[in-house]
N, C-alpha and C. Protein backbone atom coordinates (compact mmCIF):
# COMPACT_ATOMS: atom_id res chain seq x y z
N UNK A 1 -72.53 5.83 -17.24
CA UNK A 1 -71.19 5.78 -17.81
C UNK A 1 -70.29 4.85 -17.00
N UNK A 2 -70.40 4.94 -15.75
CA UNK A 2 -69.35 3.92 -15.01
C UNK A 2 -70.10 2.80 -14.78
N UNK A 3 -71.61 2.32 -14.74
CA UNK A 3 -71.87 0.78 -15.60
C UNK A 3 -71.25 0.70 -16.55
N UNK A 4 -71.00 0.98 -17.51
CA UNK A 4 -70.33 0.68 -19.04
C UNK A 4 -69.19 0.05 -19.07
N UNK A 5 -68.22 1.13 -17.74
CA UNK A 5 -66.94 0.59 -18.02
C UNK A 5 -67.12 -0.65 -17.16
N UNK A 6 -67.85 -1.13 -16.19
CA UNK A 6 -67.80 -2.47 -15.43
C UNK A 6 -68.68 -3.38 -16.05
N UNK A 7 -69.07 -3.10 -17.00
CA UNK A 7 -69.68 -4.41 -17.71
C UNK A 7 -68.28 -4.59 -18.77
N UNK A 8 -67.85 -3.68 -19.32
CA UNK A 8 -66.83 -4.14 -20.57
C UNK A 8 -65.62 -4.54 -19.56
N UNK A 9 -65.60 -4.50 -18.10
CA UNK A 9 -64.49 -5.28 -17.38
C UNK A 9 -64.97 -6.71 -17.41
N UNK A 10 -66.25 -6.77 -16.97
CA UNK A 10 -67.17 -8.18 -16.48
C UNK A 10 -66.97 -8.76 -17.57
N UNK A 11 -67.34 -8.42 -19.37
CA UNK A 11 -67.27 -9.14 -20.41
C UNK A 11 -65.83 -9.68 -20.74
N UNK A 12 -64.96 -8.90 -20.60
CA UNK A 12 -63.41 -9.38 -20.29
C UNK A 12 -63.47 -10.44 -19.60
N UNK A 13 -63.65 -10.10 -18.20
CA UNK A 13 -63.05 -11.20 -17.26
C UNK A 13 -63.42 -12.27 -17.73
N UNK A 14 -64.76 -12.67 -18.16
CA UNK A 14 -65.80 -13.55 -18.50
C UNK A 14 -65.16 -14.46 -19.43
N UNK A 15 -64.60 -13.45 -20.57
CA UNK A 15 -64.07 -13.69 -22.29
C UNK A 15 -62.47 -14.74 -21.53
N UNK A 16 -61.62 -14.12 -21.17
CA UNK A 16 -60.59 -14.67 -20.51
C UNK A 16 -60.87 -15.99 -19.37
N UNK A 17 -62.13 -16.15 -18.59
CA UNK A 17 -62.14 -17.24 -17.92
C UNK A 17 -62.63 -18.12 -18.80
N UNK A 18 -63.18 -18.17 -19.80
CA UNK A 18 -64.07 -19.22 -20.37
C UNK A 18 -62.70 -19.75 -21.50
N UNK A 19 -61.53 -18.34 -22.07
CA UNK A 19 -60.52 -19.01 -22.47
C UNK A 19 -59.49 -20.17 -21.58
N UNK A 20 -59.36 -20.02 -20.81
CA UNK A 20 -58.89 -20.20 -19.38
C UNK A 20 -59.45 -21.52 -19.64
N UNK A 21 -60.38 -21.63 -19.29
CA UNK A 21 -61.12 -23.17 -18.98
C UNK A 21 -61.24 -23.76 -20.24
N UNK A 22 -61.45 -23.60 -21.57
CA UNK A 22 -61.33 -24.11 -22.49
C UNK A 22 -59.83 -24.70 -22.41
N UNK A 23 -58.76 -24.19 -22.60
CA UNK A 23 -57.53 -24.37 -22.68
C UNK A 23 -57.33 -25.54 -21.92
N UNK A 24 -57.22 -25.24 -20.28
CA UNK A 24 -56.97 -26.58 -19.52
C UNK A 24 -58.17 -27.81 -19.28
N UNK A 25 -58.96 -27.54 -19.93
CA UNK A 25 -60.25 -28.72 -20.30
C UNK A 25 -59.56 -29.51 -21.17
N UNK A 26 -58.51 -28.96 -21.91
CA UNK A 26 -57.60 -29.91 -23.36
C UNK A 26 -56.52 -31.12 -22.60
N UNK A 27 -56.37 -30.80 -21.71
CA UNK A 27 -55.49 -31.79 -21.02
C UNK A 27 -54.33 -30.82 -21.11
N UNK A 28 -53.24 -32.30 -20.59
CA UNK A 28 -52.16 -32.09 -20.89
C UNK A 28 -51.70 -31.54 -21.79
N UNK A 29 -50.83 -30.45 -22.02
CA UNK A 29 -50.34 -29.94 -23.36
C UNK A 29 -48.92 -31.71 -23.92
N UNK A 30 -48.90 -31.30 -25.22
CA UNK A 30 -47.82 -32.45 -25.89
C UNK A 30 -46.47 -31.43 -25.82
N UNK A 31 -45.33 -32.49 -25.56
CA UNK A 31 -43.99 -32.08 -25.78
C UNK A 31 -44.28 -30.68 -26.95
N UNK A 32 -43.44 -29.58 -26.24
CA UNK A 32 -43.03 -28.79 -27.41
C UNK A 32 -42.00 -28.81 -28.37
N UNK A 33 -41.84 -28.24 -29.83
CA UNK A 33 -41.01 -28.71 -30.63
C UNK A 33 -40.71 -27.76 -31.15
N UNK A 34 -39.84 -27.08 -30.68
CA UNK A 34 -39.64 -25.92 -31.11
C UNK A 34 -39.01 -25.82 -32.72
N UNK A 35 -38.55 -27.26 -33.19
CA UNK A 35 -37.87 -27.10 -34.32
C UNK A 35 -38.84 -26.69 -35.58
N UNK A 36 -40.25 -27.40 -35.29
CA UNK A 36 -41.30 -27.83 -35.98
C UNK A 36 -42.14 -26.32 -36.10
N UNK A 37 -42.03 -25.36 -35.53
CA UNK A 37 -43.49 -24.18 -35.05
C UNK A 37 -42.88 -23.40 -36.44
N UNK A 38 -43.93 -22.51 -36.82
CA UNK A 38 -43.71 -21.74 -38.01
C UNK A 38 -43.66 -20.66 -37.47
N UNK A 39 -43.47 -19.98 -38.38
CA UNK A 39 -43.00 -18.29 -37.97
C UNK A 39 -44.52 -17.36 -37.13
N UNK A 40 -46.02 -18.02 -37.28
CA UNK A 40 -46.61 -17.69 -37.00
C UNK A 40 -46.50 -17.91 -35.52
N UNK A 41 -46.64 -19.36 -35.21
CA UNK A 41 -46.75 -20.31 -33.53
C UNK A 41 -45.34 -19.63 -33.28
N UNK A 42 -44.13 -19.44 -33.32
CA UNK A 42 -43.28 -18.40 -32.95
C UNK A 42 -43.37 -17.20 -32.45
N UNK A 43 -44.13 -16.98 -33.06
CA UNK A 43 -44.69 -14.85 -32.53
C UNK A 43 -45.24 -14.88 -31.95
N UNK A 44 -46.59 -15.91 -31.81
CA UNK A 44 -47.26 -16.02 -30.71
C UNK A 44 -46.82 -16.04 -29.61
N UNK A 45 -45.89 -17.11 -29.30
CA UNK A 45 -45.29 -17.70 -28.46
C UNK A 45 -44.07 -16.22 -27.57
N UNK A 46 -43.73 -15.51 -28.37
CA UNK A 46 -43.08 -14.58 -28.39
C UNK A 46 -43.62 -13.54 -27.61
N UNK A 47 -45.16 -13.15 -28.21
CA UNK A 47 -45.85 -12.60 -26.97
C UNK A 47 -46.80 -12.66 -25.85
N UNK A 48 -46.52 -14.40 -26.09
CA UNK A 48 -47.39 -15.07 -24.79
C UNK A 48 -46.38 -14.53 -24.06
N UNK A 49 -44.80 -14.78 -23.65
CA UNK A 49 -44.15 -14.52 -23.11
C UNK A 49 -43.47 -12.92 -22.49
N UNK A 50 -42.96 -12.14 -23.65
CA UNK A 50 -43.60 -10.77 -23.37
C UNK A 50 -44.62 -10.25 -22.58
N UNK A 51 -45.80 -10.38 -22.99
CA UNK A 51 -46.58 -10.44 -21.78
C UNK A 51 -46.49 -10.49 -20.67
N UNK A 52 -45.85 -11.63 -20.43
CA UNK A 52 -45.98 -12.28 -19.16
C UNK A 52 -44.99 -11.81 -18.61
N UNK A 53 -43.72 -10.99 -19.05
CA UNK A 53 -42.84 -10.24 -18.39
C UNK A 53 -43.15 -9.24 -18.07
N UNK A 54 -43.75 -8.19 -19.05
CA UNK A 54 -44.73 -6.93 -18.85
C UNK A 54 -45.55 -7.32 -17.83
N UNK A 55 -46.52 -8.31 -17.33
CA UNK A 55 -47.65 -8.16 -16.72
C UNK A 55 -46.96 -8.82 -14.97
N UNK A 56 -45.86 -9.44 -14.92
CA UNK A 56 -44.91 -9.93 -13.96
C UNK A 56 -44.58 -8.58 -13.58
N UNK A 57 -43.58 -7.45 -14.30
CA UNK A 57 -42.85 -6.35 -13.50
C UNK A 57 -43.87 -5.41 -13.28
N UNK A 58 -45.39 -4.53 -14.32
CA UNK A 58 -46.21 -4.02 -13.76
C UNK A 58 -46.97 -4.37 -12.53
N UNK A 59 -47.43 -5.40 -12.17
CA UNK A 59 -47.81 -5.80 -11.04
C UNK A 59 -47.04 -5.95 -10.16
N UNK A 60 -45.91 -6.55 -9.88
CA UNK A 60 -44.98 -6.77 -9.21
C UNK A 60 -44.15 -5.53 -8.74
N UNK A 61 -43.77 -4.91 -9.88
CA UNK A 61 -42.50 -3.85 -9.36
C UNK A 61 -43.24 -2.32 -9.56
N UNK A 62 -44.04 -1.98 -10.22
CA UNK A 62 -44.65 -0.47 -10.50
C UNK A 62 -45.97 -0.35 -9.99
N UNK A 63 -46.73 -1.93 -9.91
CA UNK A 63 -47.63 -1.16 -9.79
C UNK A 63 -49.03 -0.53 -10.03
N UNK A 64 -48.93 -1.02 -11.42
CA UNK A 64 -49.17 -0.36 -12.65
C UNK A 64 -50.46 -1.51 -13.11
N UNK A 65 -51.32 -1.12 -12.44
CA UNK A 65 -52.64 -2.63 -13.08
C UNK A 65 -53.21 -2.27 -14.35
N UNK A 66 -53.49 -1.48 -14.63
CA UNK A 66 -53.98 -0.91 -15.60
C UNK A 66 -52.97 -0.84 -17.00
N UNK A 67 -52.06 -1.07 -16.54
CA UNK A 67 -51.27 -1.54 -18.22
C UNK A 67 -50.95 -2.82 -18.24
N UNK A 68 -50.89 -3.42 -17.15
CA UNK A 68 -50.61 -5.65 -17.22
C UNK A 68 -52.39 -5.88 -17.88
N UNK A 69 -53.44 -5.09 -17.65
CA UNK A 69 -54.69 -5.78 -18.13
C UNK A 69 -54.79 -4.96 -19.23
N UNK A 70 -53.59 -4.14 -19.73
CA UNK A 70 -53.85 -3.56 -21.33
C UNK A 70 -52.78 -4.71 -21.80
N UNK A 71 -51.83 -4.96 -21.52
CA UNK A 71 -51.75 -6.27 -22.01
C UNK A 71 -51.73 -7.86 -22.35
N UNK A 72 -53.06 -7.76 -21.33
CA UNK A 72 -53.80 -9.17 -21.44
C UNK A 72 -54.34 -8.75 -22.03
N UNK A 73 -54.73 -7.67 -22.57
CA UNK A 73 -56.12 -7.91 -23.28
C UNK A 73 -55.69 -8.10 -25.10
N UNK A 74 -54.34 -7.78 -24.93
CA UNK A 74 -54.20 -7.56 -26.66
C UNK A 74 -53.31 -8.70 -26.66
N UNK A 75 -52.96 -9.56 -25.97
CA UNK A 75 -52.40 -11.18 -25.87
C UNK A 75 -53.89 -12.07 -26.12
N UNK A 76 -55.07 -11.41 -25.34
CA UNK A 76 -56.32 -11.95 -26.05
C UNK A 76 -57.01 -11.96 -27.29
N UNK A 77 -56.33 -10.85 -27.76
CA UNK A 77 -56.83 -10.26 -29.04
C UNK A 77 -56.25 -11.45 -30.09
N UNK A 78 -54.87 -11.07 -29.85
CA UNK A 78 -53.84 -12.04 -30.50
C UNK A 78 -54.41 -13.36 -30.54
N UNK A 79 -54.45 -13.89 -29.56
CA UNK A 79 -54.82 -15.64 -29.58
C UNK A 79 -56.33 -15.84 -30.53
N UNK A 80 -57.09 -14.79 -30.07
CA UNK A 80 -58.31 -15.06 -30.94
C UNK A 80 -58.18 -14.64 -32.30
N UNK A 81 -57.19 -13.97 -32.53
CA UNK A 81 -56.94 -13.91 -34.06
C UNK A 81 -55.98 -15.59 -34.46
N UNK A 82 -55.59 -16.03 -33.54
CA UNK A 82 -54.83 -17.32 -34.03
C UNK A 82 -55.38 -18.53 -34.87
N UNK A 83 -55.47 -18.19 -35.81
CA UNK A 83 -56.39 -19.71 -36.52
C UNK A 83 -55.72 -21.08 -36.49
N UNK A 84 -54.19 -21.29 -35.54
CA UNK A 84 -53.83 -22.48 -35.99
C UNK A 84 -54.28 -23.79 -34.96
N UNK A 85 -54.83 -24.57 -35.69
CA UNK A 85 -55.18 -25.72 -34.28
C UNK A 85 -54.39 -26.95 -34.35
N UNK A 86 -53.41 -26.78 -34.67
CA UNK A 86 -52.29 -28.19 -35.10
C UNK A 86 -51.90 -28.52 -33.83
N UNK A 87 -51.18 -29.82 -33.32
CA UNK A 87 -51.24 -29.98 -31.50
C UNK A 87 -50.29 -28.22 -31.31
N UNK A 88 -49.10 -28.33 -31.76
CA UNK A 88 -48.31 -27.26 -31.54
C UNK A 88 -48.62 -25.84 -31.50
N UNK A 89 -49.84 -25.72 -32.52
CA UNK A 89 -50.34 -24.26 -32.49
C UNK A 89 -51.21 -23.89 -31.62
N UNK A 90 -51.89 -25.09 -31.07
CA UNK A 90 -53.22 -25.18 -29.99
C UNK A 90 -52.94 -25.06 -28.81
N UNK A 91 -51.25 -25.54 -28.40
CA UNK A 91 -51.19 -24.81 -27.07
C UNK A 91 -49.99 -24.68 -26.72
């Protein structure tokens, strides 16, 4: 039982580094345009950031690891549900 849960950590980490390296393998990201993003690349964007406040004050101020990697993991979820690959939606 506690192999289980450290392989479904290992397949995470794994799933997230290989996003990781895909991403900055793209280069440089292009100017953002915020005028141009649709309501979808918006929300995203919305909880790329969220996130990153949640996973900034749990680690930082509480403490709390186990809810900053409950929400990486559903910021992962999110992106892999993202079908848009337009320059703006891609990164």
């Amino acid at each position: 039982m506690v192999d289980e849960g450290v392989e479904g950590a290992f397949r995470f980490m794994k799933r997230l580094w290989k996003a990781v390296h895909q991403h900055v393998g793209l280069g440089v990201a292009p100017a953002l345009e915020v005028a141009t993003l649709d309501e979808a690349q918006r929300g995203l964007r919305r909880q790329v950031h969220e996130t990153l406040a949640k996973v900034t004050n749990d680690l930082g101020r509480r403490r709390t690891f186990n809810t900053a990697i409950a929400a990486v993991m559903e910021l992962m979820n999110a992106l892999g549900r993202f079908e848009d690959r337009s320059p703006q939606g891609a990164r």
